[in-house]
N, C-alpha and C. Protein backbone atom coordinates (compact mmCIF):
# COMPACT_ATOMS: atom_id res chain seq x y z
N UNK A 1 -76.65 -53.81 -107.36
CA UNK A 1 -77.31 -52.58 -107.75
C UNK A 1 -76.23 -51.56 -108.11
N UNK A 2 -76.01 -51.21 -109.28
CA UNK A 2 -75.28 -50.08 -110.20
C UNK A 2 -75.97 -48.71 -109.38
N UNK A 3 -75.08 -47.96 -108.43
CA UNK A 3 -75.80 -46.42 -108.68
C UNK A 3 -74.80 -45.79 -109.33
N UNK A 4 -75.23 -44.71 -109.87
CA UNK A 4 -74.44 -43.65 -110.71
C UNK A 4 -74.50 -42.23 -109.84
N UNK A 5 -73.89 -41.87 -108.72
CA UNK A 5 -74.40 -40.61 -108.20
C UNK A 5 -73.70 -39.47 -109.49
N UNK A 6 -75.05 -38.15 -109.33
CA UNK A 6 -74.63 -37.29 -110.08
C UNK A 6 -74.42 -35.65 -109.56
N UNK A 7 -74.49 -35.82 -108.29
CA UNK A 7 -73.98 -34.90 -107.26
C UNK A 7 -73.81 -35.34 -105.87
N UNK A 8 -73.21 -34.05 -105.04
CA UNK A 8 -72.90 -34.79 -103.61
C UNK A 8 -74.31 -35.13 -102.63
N UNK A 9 -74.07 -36.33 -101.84
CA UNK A 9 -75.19 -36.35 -101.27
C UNK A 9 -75.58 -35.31 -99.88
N UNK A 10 -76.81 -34.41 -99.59
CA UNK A 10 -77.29 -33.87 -98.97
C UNK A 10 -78.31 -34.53 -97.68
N UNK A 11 -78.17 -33.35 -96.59
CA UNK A 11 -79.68 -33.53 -95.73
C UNK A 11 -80.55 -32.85 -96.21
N UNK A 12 -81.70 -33.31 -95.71
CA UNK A 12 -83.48 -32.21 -96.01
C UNK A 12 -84.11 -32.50 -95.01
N UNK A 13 -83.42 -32.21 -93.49
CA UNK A 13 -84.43 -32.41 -92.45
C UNK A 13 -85.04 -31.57 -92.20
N UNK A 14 -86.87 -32.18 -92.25
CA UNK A 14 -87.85 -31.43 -92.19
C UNK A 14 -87.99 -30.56 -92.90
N UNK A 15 -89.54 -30.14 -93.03
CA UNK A 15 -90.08 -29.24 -94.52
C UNK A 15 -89.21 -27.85 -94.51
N UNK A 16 -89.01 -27.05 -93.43
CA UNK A 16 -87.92 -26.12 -93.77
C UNK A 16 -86.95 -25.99 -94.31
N UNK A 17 -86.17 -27.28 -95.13
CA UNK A 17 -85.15 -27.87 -95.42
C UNK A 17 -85.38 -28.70 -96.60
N UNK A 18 -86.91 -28.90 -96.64
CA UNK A 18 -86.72 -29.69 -98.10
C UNK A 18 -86.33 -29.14 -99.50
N UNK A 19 -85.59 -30.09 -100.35
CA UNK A 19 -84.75 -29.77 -101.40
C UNK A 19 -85.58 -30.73 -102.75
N UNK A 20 -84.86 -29.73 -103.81
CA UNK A 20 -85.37 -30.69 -105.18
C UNK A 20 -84.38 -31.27 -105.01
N UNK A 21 -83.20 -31.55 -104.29
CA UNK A 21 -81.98 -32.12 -104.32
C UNK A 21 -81.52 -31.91 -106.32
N UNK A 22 -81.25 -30.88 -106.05
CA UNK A 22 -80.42 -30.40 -107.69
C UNK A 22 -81.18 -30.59 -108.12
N UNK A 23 -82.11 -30.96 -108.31
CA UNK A 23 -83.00 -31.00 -109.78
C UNK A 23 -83.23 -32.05 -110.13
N UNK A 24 -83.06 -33.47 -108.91
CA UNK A 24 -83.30 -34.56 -109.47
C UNK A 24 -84.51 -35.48 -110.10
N UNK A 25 -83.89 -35.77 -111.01
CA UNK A 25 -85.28 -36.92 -111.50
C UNK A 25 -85.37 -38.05 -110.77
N UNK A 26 -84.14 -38.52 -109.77
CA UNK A 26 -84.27 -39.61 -109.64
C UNK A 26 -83.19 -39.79 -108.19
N UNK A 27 -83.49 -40.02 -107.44
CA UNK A 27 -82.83 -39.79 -105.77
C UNK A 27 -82.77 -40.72 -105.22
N UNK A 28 -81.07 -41.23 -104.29
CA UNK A 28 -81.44 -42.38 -103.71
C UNK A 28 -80.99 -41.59 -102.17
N UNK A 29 -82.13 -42.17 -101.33
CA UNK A 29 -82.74 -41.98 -99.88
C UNK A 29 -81.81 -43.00 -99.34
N UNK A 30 -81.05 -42.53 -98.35
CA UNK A 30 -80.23 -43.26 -97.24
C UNK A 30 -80.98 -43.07 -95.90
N UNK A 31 -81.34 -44.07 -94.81
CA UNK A 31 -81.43 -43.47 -93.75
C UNK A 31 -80.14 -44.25 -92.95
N UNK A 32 -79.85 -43.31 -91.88
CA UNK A 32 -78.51 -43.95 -90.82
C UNK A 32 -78.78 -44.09 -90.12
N UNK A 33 -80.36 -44.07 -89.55
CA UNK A 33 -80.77 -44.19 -88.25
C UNK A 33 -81.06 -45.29 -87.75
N UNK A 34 -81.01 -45.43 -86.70
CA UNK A 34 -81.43 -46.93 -85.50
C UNK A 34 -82.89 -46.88 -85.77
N UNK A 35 -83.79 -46.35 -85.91
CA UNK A 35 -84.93 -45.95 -86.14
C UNK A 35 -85.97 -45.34 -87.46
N UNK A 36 -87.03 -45.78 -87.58
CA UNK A 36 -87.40 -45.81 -88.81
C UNK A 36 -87.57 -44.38 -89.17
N UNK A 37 -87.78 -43.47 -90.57
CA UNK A 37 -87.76 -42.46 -90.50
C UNK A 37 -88.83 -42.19 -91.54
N UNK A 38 -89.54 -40.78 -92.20
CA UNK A 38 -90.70 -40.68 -92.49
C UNK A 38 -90.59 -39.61 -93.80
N UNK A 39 -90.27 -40.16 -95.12
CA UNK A 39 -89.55 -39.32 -96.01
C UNK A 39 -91.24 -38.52 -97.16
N UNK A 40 -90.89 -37.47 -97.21
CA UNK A 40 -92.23 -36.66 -96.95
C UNK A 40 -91.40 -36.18 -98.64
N UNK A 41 -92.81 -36.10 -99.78
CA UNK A 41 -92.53 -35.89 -101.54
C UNK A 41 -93.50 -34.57 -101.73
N UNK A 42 -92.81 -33.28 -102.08
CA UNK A 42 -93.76 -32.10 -102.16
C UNK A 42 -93.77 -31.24 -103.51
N UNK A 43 -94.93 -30.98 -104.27
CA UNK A 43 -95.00 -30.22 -105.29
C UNK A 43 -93.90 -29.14 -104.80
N UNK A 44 -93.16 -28.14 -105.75
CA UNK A 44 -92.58 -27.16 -105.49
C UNK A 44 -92.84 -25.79 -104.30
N UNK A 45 -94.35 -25.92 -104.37
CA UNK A 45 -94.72 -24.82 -103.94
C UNK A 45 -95.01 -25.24 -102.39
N UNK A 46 -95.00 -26.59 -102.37
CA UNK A 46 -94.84 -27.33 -101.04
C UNK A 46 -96.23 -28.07 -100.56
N UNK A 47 -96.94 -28.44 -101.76
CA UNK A 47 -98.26 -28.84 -101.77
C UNK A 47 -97.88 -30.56 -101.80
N UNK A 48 -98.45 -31.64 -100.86
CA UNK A 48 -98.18 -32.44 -100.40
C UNK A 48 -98.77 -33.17 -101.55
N UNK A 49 -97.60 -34.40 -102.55
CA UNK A 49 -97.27 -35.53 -102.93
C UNK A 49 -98.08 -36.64 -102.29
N UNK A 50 -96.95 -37.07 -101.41
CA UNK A 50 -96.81 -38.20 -100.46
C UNK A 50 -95.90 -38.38 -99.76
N UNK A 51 -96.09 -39.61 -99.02
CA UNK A 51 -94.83 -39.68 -97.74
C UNK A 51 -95.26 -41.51 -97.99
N UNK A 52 -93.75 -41.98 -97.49
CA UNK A 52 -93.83 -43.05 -96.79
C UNK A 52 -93.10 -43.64 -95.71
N UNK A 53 -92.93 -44.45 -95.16
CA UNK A 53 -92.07 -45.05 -94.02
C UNK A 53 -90.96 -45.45 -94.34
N UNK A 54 -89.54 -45.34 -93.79
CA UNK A 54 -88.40 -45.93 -94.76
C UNK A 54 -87.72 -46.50 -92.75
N UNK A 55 -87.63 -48.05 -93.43
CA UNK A 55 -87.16 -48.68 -92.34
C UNK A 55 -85.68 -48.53 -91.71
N UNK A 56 -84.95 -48.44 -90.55
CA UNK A 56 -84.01 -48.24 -90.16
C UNK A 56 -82.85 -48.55 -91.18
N UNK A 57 -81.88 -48.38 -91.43
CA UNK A 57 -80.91 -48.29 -92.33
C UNK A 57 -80.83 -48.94 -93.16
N UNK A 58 -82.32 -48.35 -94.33
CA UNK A 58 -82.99 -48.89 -95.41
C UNK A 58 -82.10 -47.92 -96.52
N UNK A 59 -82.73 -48.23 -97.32
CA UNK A 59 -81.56 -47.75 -98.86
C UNK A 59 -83.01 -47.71 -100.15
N UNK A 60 -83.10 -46.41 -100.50
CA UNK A 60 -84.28 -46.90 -101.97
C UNK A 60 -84.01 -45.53 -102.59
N UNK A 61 -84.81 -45.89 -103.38
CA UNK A 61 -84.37 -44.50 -104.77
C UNK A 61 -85.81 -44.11 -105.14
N UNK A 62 -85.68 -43.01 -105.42
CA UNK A 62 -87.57 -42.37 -105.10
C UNK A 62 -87.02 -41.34 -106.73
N UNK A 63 -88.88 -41.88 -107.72
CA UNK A 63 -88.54 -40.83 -109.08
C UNK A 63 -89.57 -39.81 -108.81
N UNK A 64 -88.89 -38.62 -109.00
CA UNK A 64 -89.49 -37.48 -109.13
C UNK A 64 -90.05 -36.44 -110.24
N UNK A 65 -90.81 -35.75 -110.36
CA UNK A 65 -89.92 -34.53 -110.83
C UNK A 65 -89.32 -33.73 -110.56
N UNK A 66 -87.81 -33.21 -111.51
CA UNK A 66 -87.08 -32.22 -110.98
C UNK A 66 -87.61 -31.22 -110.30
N UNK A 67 -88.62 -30.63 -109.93
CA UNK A 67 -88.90 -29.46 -109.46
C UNK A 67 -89.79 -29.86 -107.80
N UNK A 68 -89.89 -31.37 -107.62
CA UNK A 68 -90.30 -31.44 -106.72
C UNK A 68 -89.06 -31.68 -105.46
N UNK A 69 -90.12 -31.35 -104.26
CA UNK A 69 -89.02 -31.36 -103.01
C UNK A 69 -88.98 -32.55 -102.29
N UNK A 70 -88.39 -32.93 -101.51
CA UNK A 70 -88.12 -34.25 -100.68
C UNK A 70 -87.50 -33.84 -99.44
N UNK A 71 -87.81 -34.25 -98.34
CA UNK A 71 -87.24 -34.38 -96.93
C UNK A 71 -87.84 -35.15 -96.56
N UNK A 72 -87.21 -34.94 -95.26
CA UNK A 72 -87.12 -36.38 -93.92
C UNK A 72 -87.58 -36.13 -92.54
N UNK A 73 -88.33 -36.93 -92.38
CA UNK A 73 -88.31 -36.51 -90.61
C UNK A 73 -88.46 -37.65 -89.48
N UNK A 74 -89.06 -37.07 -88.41
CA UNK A 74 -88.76 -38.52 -87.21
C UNK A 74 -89.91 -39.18 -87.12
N UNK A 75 -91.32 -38.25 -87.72
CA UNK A 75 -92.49 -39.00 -87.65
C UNK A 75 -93.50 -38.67 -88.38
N UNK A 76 -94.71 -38.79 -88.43
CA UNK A 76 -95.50 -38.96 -89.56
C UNK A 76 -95.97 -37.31 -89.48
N UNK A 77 -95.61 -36.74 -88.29
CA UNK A 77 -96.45 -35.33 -88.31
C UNK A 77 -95.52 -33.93 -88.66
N UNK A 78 -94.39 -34.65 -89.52
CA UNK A 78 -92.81 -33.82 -90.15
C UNK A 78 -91.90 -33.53 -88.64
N UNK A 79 -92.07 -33.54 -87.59
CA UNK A 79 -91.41 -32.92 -86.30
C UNK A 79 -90.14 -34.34 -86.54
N UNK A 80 -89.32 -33.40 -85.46
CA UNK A 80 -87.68 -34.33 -84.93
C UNK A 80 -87.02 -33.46 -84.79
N UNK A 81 -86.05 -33.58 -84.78
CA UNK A 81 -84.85 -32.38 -84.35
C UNK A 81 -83.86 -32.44 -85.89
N UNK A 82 -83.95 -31.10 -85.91
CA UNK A 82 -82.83 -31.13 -87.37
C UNK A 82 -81.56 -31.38 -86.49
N UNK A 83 -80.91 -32.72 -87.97
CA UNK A 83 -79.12 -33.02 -86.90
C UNK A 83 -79.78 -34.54 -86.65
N UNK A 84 -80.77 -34.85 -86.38
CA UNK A 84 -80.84 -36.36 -85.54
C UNK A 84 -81.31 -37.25 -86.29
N UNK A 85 -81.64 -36.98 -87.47
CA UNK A 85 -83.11 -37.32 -88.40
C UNK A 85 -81.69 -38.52 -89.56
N UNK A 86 -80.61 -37.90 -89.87
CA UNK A 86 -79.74 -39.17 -89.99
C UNK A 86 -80.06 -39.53 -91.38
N UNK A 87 -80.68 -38.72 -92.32
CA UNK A 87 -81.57 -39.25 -93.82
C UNK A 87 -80.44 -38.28 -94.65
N UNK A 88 -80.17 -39.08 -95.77
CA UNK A 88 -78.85 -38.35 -96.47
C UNK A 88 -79.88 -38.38 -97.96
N UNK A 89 -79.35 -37.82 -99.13
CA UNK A 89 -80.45 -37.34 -100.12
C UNK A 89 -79.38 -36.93 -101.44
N UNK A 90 -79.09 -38.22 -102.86
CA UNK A 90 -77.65 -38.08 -103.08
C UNK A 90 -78.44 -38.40 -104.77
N UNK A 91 -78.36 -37.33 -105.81
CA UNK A 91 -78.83 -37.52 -107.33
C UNK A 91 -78.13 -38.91 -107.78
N UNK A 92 -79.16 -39.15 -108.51
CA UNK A 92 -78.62 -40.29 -109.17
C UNK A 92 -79.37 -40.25 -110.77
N UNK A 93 -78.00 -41.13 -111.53
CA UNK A 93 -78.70 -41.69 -112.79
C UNK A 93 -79.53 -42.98 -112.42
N UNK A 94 -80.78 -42.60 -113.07
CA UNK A 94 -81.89 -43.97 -112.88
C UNK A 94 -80.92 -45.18 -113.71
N UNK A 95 -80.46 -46.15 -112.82
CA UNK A 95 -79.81 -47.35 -113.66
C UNK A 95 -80.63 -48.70 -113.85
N UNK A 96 -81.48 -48.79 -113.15
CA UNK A 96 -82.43 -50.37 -113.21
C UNK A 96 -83.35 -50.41 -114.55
């Protein structure tokens, strides 16, 4: 798998924290955790997308639009502790 990052990679733990990550069209989701984590997709204004489950030190690339937000958390109801949540958030050129 070719990634092309096109800025540095970031956190977005929890909705207080979620980012368009620069403006991406196209984002690849790291988690570092021992534990599965719960990556939450929000219109700008913070009007709920979707979410799905991303398995313990899973790796995937999520397409957006630039103006939408993305974060991470410990469970399905956005809560965890910002700092523990371990989900990194890094632009990329779509290469596949």
């Amino acid at each position: 798998m070719l990634i092309n990052p096109l800025a540095p990679l970031v956190t977005a733990d929890k909705v207080g924290n979620a980012s368009n990550i620069s403006n991406a069209g196209c984002v690849l989701v790291v988690n570092g955790a021992d534990q599965k984590r719960i990556i939450f997709l929000t219109k700008a204004d913070g009007t709920a997308i979707g979410s799905f489950t991303m398995p313990r030190y899973a790796m995937v690339k999520v397409v957006k639009s630039s103006s939408d937000k993305i974060y991470a958390a410990e469970n399905a109801s956005g809560g965890g502790a910002v700092g523990d949540i371990f989900v990194t958030f890094t632009k990329i050129g779509f290469t596949d």
